[in-house]
Protein backbone atom coordinates (compact mmCIF):
# COMPACT_ATOMS: atom_id res chain seq x y z
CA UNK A 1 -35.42 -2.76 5.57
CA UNK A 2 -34.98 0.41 4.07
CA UNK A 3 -31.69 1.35 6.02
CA UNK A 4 -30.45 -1.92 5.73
CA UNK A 5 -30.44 -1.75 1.90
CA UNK A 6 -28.81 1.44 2.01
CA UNK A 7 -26.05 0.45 4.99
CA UNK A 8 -25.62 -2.71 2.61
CA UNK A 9 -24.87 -0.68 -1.02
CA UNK A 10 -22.86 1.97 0.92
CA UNK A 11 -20.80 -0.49 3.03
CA UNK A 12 -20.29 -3.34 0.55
CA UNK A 13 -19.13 -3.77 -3.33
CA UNK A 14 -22.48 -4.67 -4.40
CA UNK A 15 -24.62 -3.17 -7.37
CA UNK A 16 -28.54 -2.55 -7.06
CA UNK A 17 -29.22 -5.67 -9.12
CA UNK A 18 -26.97 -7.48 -6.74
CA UNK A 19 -28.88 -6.19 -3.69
CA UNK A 20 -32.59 -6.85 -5.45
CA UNK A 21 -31.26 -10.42 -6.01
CA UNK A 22 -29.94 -11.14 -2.30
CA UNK A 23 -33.38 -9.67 -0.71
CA UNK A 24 -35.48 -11.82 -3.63
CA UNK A 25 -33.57 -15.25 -2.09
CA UNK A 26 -35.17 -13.55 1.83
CA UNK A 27 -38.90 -13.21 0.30
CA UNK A 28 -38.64 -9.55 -0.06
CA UNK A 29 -39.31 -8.93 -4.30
CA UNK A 30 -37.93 -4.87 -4.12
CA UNK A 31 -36.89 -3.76 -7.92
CA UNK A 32 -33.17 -2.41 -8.18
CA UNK A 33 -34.39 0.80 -8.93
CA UNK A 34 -36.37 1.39 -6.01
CA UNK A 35 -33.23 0.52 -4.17
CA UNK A 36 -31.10 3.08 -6.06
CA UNK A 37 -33.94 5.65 -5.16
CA UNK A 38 -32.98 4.83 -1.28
CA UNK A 39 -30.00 5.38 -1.55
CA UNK A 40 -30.00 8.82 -3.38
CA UNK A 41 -32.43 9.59 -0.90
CA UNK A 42 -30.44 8.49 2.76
CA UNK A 43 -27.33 8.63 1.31
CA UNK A 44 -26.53 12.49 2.20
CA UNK A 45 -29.07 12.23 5.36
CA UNK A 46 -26.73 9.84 6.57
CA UNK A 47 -23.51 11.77 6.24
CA UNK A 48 -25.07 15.26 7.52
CA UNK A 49 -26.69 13.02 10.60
CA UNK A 50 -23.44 11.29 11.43
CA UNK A 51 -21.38 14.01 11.31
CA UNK A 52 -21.62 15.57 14.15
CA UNK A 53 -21.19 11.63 16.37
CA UNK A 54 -17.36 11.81 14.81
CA UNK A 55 -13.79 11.79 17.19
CA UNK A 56 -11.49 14.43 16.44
CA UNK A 57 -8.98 14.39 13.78
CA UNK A 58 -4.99 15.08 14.17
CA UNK A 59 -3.14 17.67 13.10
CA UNK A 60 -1.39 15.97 10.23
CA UNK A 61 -2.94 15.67 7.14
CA UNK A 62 -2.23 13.71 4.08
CA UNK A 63 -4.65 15.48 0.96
CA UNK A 64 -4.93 13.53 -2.34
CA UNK A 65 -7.21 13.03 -5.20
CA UNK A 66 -8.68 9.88 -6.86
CA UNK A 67 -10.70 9.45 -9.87
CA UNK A 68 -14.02 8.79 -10.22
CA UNK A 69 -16.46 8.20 -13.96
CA UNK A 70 -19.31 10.00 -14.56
CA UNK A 71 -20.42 9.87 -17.81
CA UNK A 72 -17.67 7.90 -18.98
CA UNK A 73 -15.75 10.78 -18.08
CA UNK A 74 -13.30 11.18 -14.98
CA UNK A 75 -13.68 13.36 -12.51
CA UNK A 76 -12.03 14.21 -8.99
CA UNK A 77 -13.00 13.11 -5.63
CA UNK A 78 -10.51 15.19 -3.54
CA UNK A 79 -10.15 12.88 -0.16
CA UNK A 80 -7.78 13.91 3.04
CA UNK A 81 -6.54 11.51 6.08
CA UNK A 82 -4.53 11.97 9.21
CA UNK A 83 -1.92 10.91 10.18
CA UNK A 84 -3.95 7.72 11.69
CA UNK A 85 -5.80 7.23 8.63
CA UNK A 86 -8.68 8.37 9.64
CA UNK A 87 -11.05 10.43 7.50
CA UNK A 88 -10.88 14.30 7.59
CA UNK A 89 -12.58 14.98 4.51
CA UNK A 90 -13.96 15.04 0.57
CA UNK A 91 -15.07 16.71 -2.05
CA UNK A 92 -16.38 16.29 -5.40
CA UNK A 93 -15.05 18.21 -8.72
CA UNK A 94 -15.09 18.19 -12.10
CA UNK A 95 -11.57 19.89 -12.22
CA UNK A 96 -8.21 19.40 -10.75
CA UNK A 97 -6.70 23.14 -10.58
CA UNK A 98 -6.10 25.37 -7.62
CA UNK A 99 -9.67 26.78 -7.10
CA UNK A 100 -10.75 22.85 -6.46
CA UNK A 101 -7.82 22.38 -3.86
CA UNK A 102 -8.64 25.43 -2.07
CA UNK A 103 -12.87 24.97 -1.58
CA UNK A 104 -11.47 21.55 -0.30
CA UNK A 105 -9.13 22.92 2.17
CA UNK A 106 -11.93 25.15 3.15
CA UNK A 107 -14.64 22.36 3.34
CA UNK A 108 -12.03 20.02 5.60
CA UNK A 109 -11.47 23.12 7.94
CA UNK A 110 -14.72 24.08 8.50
CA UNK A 111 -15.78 20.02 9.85
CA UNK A 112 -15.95 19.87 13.16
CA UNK A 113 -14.01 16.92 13.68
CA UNK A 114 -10.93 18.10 12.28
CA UNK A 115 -8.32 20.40 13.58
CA UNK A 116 -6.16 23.23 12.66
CA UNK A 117 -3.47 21.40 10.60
CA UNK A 118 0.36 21.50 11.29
CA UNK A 119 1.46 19.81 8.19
CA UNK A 120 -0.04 19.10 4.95
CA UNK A 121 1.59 16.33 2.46
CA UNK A 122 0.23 16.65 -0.96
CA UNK A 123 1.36 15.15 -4.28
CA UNK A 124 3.38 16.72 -6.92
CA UNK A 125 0.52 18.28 -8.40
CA UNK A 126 0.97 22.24 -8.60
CA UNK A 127 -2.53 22.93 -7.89
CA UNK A 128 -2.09 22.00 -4.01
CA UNK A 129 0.38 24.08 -3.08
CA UNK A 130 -1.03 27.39 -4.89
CA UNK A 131 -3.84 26.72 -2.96
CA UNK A 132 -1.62 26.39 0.01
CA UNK A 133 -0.24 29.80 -0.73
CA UNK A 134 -3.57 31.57 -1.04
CA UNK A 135 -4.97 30.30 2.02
CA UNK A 136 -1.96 31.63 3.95
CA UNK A 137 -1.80 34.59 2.50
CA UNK A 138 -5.80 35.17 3.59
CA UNK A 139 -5.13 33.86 6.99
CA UNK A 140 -7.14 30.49 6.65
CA UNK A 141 -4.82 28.32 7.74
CA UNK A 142 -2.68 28.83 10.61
CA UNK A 143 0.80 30.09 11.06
CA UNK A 144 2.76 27.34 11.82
CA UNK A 145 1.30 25.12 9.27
CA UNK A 146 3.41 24.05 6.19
CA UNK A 147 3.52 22.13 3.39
CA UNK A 148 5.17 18.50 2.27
CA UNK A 149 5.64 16.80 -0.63
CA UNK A 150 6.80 13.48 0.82
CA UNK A 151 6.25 10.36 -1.34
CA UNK A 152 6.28 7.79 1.59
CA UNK A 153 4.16 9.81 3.79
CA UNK A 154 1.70 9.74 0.54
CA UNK A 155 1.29 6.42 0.56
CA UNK A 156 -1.39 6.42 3.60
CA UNK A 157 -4.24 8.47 1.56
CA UNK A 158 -3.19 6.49 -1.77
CA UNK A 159 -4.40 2.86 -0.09
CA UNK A 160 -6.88 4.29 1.40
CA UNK A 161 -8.26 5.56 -1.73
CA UNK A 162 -8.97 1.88 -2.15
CA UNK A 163 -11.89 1.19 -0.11
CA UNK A 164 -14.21 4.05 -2.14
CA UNK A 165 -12.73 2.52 -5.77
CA UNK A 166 -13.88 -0.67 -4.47
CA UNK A 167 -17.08 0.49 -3.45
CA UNK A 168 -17.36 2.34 -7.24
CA UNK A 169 -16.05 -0.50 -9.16
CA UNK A 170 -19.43 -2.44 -9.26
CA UNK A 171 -21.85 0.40 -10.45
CA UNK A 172 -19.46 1.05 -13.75
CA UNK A 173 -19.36 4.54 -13.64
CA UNK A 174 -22.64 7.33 -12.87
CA UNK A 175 -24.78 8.72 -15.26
CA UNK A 176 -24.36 11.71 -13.55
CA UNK A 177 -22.46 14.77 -11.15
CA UNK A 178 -25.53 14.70 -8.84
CA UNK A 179 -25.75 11.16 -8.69
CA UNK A 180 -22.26 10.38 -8.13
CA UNK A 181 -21.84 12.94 -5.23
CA UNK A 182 -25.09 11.96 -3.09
CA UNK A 183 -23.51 8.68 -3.61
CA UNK A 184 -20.08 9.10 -2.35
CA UNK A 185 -21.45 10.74 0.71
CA UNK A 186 -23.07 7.46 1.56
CA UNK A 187 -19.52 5.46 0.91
CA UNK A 188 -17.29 7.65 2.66
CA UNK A 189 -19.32 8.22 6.01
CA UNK A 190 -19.71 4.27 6.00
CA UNK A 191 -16.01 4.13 5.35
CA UNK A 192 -15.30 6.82 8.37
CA UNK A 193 -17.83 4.40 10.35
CA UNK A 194 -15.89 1.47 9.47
CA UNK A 195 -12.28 3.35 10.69
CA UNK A 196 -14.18 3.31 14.04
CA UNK A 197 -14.29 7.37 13.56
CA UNK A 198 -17.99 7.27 14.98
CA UNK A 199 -18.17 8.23 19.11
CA UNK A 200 -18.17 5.31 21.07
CA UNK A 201 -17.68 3.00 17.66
CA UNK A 202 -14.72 0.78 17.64
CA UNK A 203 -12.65 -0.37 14.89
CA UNK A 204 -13.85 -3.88 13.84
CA UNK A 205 -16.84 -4.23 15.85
CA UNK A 206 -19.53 -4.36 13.51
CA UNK A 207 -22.45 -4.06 15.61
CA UNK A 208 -21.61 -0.81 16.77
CA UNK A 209 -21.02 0.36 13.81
CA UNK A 210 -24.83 -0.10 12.61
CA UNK A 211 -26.31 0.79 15.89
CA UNK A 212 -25.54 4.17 15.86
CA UNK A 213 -26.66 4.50 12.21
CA UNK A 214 -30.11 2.90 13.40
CA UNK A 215 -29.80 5.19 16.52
CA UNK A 216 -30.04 8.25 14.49
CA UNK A 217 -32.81 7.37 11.95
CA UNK A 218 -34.94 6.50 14.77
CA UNK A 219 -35.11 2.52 14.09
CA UNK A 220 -34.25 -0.42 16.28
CA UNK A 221 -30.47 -1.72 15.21
């Protein structure tokens, strides 16, 4: 029950009051905060479990950030996609300036479902491409690889930004950095999940999309 209320929050637009209603109408009384203490708990588990069950990436990348608000503030959740759409990365800042950019180049090179990139498209925002420079310049990146500041290429990490603001829309905002962060880690592996990014998880097919989750925590699916 436990990683079905988490799957649920993480997968679906719901709030915790939401969730403690729908499992009320099936005879299970479980208070909304108990259910937000799940899911700060499993969240991260669940990303750092799954991670290493993910296909590899393309070359091309497409790095952009959205906004996210904690506090009643906005912050940035720096996201990157393929060429394919699917997921390479994220990270979570408080700032938008070149030192951000470049711990999130470093954080999507590191995963071990991405590869060396050929091309990065980024926005017009200045911050990318000094971190592009400095990068080079230390050998990080490869080469070959260069940057692009195509608009229509853009558009592919700007819809998918969609799926996590949908996911944040119901909650109103965190009360905190923490918070928000073990959070997103939760929504974006479930997103990569849905993409059919897991090994031997197709696009679509729902069922296998929870029984590797299950798989992994030890439970039945």
């Amino acid at each position: 029950m436990i990683l079905l209320c988490v799957r649920c929050y993480l997968r679906y637009a719901l709030s915790y009051r939401d969730l403690e209603e729908i499992l009320l109408e099936r005879g299970l009384p479980v208070d909304h905060t108990t259910i937000y203490r799940w899911v700060e708990h499993y969240a991260p588990e669940l990303e750092r479990r799954c991670r290493a069950h993910l296909t590899t990436t393309s070359h091309s990348w497409r790095v952009d950030e959205t906004y996210i608000k904690v506090k009643k503030e906005w912050v940035y959740l720096y996201r990157a996609v393929d060429s394919h759409g699917k997921t390479l990365d994220f990270f979570f800042s408080s700032t938008r300036e070149a030192q951000a950019a470049k711990q999130f180049f470093l954080k999507t090179l590191a995963a071990s479902h991405t590869r060396g990139p050929r091309v990065i498209n980024v926005d017009k925002n200045a911050a990318s491409p000094e971190a592009f420079a400095e990068l080079k310049a230390e050998g990080c990146l490869p080469e070959e690889c260069v940057l692009r500041q195509v608009k229509y290429l853009h558009n592919l990490i700007e819809q998918d930004h969609r799926f996590i603001q949908r996911l944040t829309k119901p909650g109103m905002g965190f009360f905190s950095f923490e918070t928000a962060w073990r959070t997103l880690q939760g929504d974006e592996m479930m997103n990569i999940l849905r993409k059919g990014q897991g090994q031997g998880v197709a696009k679509g097919d729902v069922g296998e999309q929870v029984a590797p989750v299950a798989t992994l925590f030890g439970v039945i699916a």
